[in-house]
Protein backbone atom coordinates (compact mmCIF):
# COMPACT_ATOMS: atom_id res chain seq x y z
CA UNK A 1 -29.51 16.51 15.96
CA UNK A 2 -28.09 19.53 14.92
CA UNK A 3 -28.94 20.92 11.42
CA UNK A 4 -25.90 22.12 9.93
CA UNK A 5 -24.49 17.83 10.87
CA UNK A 6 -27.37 16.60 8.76
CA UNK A 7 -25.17 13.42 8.58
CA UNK A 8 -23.96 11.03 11.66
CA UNK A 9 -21.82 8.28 10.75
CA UNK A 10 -22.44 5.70 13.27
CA UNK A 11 -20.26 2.67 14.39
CA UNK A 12 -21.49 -0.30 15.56
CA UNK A 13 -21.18 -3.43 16.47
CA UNK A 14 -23.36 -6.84 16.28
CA UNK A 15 -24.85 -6.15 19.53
CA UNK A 16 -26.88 -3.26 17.79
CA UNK A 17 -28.14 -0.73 19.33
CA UNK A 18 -27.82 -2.35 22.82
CA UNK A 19 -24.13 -1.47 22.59
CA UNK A 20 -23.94 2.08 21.58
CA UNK A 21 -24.57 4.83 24.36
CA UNK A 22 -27.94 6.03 25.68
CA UNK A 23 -27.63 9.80 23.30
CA UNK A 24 -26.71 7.40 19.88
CA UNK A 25 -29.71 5.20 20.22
CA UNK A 26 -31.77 8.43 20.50
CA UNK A 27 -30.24 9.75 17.40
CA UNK A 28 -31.45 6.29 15.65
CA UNK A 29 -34.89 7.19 16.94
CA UNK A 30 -34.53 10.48 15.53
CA UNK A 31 -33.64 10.13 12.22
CA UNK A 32 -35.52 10.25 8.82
CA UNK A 33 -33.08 7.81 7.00
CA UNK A 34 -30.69 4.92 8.19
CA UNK A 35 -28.37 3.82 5.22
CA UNK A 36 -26.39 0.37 6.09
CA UNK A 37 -25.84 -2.48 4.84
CA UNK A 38 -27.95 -5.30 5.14
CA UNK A 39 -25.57 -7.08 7.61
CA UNK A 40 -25.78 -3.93 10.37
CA UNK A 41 -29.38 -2.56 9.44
CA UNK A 42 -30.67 -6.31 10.82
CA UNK A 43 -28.71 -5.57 13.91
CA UNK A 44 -30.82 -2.92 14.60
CA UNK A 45 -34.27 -4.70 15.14
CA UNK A 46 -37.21 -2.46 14.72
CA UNK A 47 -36.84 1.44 13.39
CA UNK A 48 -39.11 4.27 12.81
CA UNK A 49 -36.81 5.58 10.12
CA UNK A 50 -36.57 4.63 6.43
CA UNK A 51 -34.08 2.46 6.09
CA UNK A 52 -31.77 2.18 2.94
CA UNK A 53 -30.15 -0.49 2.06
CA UNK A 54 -26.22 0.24 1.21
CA UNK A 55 -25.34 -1.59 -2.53
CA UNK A 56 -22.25 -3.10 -2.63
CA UNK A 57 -19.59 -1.89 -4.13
CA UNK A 58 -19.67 0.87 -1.38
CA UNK A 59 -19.07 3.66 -3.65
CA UNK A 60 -21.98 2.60 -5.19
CA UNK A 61 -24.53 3.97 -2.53
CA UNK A 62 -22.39 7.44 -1.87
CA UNK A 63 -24.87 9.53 -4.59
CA UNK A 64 -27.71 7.48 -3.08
CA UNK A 65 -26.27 9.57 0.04
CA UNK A 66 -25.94 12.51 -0.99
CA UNK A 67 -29.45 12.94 -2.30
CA UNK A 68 -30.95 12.78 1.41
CA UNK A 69 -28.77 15.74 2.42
CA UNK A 70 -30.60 18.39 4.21
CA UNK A 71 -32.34 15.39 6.10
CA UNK A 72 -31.56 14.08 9.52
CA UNK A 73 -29.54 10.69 7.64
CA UNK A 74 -27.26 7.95 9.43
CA UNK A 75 -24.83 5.83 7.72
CA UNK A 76 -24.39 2.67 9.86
CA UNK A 77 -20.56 1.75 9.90
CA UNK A 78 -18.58 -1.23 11.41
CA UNK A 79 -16.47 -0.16 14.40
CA UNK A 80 -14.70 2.64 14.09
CA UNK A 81 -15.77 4.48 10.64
CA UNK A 82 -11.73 5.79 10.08
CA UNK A 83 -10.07 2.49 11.16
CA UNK A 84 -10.25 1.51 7.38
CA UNK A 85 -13.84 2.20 7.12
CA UNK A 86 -16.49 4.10 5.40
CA UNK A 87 -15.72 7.34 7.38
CA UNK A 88 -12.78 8.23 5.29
CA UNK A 89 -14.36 8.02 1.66
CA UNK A 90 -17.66 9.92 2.63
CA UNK A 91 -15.67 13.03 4.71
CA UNK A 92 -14.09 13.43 1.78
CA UNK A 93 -16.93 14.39 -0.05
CA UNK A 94 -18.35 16.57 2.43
CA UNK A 95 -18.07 19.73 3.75
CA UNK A 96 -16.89 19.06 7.54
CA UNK A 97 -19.94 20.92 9.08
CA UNK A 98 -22.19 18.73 7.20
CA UNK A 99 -21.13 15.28 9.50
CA UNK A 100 -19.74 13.80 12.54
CA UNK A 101 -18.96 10.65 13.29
CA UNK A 102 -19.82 8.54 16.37
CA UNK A 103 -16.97 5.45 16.34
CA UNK A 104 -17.84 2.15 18.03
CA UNK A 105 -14.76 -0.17 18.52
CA UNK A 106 -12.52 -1.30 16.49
CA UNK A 107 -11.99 -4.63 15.00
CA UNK A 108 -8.68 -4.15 15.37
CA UNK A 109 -8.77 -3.43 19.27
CA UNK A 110 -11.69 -5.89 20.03
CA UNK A 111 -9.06 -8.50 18.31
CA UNK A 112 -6.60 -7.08 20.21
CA UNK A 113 -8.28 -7.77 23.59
CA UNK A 114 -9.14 -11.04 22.67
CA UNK A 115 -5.12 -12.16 22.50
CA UNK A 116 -4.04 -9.41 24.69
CA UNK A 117 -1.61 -7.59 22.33
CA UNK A 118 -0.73 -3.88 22.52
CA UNK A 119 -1.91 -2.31 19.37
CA UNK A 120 0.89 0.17 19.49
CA UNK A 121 3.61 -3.11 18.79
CA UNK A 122 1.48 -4.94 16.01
CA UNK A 123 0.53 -4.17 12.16
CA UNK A 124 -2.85 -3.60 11.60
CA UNK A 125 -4.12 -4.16 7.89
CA UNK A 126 -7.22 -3.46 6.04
CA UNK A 127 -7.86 -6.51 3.44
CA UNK A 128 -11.14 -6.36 2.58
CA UNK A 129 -10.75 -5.07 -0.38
CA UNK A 130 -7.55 -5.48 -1.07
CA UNK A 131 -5.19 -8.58 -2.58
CA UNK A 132 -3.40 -10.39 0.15
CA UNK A 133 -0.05 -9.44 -1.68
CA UNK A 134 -0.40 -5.88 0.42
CA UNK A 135 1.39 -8.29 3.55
CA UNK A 136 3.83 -9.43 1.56
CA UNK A 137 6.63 -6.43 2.62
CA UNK A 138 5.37 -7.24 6.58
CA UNK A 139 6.23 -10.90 6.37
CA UNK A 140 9.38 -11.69 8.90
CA UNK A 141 9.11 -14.23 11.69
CA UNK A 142 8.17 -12.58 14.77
CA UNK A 143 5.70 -9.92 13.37
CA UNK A 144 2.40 -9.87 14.79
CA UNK A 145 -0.02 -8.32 12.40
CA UNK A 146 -3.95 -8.23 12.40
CA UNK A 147 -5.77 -8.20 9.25
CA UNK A 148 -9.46 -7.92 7.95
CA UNK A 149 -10.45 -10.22 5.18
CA UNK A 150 -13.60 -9.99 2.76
CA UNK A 151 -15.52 -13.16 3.58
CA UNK A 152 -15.17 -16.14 5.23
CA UNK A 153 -13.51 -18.12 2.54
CA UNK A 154 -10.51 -15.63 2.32
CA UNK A 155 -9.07 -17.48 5.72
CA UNK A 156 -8.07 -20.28 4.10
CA UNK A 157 -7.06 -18.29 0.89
CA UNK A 158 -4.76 -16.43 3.11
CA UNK A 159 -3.46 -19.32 4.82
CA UNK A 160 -2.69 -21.43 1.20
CA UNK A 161 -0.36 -17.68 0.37
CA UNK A 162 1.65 -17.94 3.49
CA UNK A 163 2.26 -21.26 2.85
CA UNK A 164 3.30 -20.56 -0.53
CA UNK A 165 5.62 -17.85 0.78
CA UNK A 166 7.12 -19.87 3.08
CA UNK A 167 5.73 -19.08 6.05
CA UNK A 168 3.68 -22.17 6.76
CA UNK A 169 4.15 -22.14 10.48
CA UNK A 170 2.21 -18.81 10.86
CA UNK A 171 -0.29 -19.15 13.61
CA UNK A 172 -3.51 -17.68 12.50
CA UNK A 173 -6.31 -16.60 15.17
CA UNK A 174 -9.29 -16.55 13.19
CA UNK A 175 -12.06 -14.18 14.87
CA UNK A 176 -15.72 -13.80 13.17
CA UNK A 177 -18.56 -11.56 13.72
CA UNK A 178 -16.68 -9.99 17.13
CA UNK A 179 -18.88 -8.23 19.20
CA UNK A 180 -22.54 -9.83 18.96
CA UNK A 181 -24.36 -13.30 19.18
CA UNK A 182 -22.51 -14.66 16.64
CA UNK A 183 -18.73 -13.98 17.75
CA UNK A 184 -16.63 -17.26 17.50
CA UNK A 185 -12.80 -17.55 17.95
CA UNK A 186 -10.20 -20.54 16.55
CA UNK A 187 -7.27 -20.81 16.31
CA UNK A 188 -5.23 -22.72 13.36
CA UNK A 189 -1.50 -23.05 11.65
CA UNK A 190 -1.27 -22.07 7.96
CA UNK A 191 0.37 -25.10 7.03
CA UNK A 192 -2.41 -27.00 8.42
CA UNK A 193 -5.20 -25.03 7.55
CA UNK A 194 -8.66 -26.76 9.05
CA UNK A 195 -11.19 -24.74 10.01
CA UNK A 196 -14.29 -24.90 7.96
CA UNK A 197 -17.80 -22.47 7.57
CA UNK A 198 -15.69 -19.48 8.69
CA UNK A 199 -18.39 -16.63 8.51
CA UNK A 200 -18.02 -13.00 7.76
CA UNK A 201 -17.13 -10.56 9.21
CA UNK A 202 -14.06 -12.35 10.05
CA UNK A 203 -10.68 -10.56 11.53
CA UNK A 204 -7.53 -12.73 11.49
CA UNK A 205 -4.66 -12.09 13.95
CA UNK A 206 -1.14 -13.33 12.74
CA UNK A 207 2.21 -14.61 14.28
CA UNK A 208 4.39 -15.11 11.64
CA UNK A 209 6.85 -17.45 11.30
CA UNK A 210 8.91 -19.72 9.11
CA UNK A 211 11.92 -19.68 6.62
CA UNK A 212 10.74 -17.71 3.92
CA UNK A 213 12.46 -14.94 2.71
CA UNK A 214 11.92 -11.90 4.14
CA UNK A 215 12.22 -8.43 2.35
CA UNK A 216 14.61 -6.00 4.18
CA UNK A 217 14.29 -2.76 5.87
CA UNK A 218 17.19 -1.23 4.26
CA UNK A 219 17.44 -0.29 0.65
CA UNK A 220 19.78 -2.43 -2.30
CA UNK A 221 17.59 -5.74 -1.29
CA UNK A 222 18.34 -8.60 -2.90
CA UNK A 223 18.61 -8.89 -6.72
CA UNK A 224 16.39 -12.28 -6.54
CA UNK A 225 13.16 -10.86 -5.34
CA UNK A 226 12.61 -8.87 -8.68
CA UNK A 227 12.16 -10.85 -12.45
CA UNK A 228 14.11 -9.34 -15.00
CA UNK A 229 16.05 -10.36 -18.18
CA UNK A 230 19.57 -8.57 -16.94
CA UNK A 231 18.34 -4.73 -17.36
CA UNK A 232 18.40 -4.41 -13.36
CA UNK A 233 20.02 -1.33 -11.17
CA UNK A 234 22.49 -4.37 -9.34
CA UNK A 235 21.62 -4.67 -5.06
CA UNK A 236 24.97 -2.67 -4.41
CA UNK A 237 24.57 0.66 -7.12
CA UNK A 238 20.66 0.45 -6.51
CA UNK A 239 21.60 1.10 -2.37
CA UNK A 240 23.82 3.55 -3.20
CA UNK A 241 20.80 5.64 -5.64
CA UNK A 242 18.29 5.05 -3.11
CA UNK A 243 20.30 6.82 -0.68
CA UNK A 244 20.90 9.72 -3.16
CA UNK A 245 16.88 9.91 -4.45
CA UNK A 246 16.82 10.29 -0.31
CA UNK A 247 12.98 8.73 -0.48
CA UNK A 248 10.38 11.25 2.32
CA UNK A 249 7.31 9.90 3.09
CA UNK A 250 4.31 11.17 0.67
CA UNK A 251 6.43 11.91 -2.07
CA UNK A 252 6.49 10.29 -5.84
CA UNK A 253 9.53 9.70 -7.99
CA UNK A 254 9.31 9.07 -11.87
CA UNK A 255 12.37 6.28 -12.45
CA UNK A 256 12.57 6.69 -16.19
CA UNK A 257 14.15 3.88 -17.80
CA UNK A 258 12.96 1.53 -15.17
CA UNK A 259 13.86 -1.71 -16.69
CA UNK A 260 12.47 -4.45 -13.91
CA UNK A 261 11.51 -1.64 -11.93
CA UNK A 262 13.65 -2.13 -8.96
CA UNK A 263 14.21 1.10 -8.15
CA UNK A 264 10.77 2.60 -7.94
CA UNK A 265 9.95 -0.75 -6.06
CA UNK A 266 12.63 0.38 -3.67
CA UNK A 267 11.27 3.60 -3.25
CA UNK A 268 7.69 2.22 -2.87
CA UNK A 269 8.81 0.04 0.32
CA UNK A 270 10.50 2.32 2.15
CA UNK A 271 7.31 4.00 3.18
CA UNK A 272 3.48 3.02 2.70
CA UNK A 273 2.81 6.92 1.75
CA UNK A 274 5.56 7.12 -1.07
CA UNK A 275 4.18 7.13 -5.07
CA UNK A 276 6.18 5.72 -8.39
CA UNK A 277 5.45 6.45 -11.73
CA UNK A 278 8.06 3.68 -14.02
CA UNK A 279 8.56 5.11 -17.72
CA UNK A 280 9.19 1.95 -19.95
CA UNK A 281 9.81 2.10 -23.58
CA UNK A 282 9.93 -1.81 -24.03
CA UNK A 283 6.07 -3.74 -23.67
CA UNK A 284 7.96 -6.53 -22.42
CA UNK A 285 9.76 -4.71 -19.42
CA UNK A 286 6.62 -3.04 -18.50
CA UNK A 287 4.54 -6.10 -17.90
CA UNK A 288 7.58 -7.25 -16.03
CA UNK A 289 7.75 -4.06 -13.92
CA UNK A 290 3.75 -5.02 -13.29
CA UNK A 291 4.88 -8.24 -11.67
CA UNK A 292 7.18 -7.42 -9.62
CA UNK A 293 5.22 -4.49 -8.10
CA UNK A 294 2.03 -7.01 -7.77
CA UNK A 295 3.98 -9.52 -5.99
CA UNK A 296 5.42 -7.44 -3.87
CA UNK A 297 2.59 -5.77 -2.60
CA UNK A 298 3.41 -2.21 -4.08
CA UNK A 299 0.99 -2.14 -7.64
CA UNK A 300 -1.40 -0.02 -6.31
CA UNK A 301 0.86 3.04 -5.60
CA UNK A 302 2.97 2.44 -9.21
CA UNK A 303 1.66 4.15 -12.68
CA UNK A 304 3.38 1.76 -15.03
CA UNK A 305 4.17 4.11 -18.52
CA UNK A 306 4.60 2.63 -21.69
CA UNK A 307 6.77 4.91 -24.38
CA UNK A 308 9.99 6.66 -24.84
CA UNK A 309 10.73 10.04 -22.43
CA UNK A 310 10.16 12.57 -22.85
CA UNK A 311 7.54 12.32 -25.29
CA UNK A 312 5.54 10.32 -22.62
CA UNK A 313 6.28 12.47 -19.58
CA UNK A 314 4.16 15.51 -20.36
CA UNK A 315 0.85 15.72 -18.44
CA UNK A 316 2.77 12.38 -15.66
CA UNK A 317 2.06 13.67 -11.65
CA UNK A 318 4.52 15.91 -10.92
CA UNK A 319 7.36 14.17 -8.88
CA UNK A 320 9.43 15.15 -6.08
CA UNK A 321 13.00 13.02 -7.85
CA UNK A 322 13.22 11.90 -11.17
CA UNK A 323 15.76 8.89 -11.67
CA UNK A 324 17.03 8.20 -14.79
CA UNK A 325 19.20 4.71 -15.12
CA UNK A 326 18.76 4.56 -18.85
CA UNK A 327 18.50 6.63 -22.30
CA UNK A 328 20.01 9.77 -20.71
CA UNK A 329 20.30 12.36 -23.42
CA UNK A 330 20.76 16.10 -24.10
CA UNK A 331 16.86 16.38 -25.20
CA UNK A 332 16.01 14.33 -22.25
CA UNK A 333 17.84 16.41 -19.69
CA UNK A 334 16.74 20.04 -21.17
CA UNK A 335 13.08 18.84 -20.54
CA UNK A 336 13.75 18.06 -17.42
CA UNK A 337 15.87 21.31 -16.79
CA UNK A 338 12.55 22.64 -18.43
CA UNK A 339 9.68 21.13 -16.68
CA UNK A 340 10.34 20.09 -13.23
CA UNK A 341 9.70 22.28 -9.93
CA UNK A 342 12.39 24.33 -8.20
CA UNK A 343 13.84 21.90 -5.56
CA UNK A 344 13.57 18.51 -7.59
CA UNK A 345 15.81 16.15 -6.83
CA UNK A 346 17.40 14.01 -10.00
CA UNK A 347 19.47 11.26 -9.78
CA UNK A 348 21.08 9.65 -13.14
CA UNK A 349 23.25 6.62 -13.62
CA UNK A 350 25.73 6.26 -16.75
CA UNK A 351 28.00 3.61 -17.99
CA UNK A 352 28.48 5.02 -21.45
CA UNK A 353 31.49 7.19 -22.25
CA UNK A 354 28.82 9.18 -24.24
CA UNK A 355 26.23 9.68 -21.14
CA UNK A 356 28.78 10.33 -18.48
CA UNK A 357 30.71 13.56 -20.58
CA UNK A 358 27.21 14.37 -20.15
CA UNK A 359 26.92 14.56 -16.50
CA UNK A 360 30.16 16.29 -16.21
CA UNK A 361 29.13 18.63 -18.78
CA UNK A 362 26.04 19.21 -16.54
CA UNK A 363 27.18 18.78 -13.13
CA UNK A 364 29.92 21.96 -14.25
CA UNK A 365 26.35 23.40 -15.20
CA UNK A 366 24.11 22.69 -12.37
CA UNK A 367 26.22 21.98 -9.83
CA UNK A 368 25.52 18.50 -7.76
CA UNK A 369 27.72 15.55 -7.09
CA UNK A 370 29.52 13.11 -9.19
CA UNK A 371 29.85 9.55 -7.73
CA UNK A 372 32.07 7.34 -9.56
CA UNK A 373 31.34 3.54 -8.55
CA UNK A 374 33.81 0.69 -9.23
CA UNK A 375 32.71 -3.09 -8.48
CA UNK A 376 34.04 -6.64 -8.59
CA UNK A 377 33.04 -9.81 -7.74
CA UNK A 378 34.92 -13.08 -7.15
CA UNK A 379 34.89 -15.17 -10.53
CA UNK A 380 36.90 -18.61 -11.40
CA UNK A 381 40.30 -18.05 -12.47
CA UNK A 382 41.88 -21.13 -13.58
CA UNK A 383 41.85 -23.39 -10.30
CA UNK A 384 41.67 -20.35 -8.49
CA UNK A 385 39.39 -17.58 -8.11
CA UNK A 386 39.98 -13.75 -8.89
CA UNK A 387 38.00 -10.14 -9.36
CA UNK A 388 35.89 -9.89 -12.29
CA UNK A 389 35.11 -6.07 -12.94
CA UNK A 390 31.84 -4.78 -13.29
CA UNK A 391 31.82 -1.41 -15.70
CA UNK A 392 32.31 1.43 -13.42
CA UNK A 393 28.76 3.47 -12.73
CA UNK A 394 29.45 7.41 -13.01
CA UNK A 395 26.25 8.33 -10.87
CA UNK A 396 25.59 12.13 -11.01
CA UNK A 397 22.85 13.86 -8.11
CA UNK A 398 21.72 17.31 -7.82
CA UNK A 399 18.43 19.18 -6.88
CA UNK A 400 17.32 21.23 -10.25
């Protein structure tokens, strides 16, 4: 082993060391220390090493790690350490001459060659340690998606929430302990859940199907997927200020004013890498801006902010568009003219006399564009129907 790798994150399988190639096993024979957990170091049969047991949670065991550096260590992985495994968390805490990794095969391709899918045309999802809500913006009949689940007992778990979504026909290949002595593969609907003692580590490969509704693609989705109590950006004016926040992958947007949170939710599904900060001044709107973002599947990239801007906004993650749909005001908008990066984009929304003077007061300013939006929707008119007018939306975007 080299000394300046004093670390060799190794994937494996349940085979054990029978699986990996003839120069791995000899690192296994070589080193000092083998940190797994209990699962992979009894895969391994008889070491010279010391062996370590890895405590769950995994962070847990990373300064446990880090002690033995300077030592010839291995940290036993499952599969492929950066297919969401270990190798990710513990690179990130190294220097990159201090490891290398040595990836076994996935989970996600020995599922994959077990119902002979192309990886490249289905989802693959990490769910061990994360709610099953995560699916819910990937549920559409057709999809084929493979997902790995905690334990055993989080099969059926998952197959009672598709049901509950509506997408009870969803045929669920169940796979556990792939690749060793134990490996067993069923098959099963969600509807009809049956399988019992499923055992961990357990992989399940999805068709979906049935009637439920399915979250679009395309921004301004439906006003009935969110909870609110009427303070909602409405399907068509919350397509048109997506398109003008423009969402890029990575970036974050503060949506001050956020109401249900629709907007920020918008921005959150049109890309897994995009972040959301809500600013809420109402307790009640907040914990309703929570729900909406847990059930669908976006809460863990949304900081939910209780408290009036901009009092609340100072020491917030710097965004990349701010998006303002209520409580514009002249104190508001100088601390934003004050405090955001060159090349923020900002978006605002006003249906007050009072707030849009000021967006043509700043838009003669600042520059921008000034969108004036005028809505109506069929309403009963005696016998008869006619338009009912919506107020008019003076929508104002420009990069500060």
């Amino acid at each position: 082993m080299r000394t300046d790798n004093w670390l060799t994150i190794v994937g494996m399988t349940e085979d054990g060391p029978e699986g990996l190639a003839p120069a791995t096993r000899q690192l296994l024979e070589d080193a000092e220390i083998i940190m797994g957990t209990p699962r992979l170091l009894a895969c391994l049969g008889p070491v010279s090493a010391e062996v370590v047991d890895w405590p769950a949670p995994f962070r847990d065991g990373i300064p446990k790690l880090l002690s033995f550096k300077g030592r010839r260590v291995v940290a036993l992985a499952s599969g492929d350490p950066f297919w969401f495994g270990a190798g990710r968390v513990l690179a990130e805490r190294l220097e990159r001459d201090e490891w290398r990794a040595i990836p076994g095969p996935s989970v996600f391709s020995l599922t994959a060659a077990h119902v002979g899918w192309g990886l490249e045309h289905v989802l693959c999802r990490g769910l061990h340690n994360s709610p099953i809500q995560r699916l819910r913006p990937d549920l559409a009949p057709g999809v084929r998606m493979i997902v790995t689940l905690r334990d055993g007992p989080a099969v059926g778990g998952l197959a009672a929430w598709l049901s509950e979504m509506g997408f009870g026909p969803t045929r669920m290949h169940v796979f556990e302990a792939l690749g060793g002595p134990r490996e067993r593969a069923r098959s099963t609907v969600a509807e009809t859940f049956d399988l019992p003692n499923v055992a961990h580590p357990v992989t399940v490969a999805l068709e979906v199907d049935g009637p439920g509704p399915v979250i679009g693609v395309a921004s301004g989705r439906d006003d009935a997927l969110f909870d609110h109590d009427g303070q909602i950006t409405k399907r068509p004016v919350r397509a048109l200020t997506l398109s003008a926040l423009a969402p890029y992958p990575g970036e974050r947007l503060w949506d001050i004013g956020a109401g249900s949170g629709s907007v920020g939710i918008e921005w959150l599904l049109s890309t897994r890498t995009t972040q959301a900060v809500s600013i809420e001044a109402r307790p009640e709107r907040a914990a309703c801006i929570r729900t909406n973002a847990e059930r669908l599947g976006v809460d863990n990239r949304l900081q939910v902010v209780e408290g009036s801007a901009p009092d609340v906004l100072v020491g917030l993650p710097i965004p990349d568009a701010v998006f303002v749909g209520g409580g514009l005001n002249a104190k508001l908008l100088a601390w934003l003219e004050g405090n955001m990066e060159p090349g923020t984009r900002l978006v605002a929304n006003a249906v007050t006399l009072e707030t849009e003077a000021l967006l043509v007061e700043a838009s003669a300013r600042l520059g921008g564009d000034l969108l004036k939006v005028e809505l109506s929707e069929p309403a009963p008119l005696g016998r008869y129907r006619g338009w009912s007018a919506s107020y008019p939306v003076v929508q104002w975007r420009v990069v500060l």
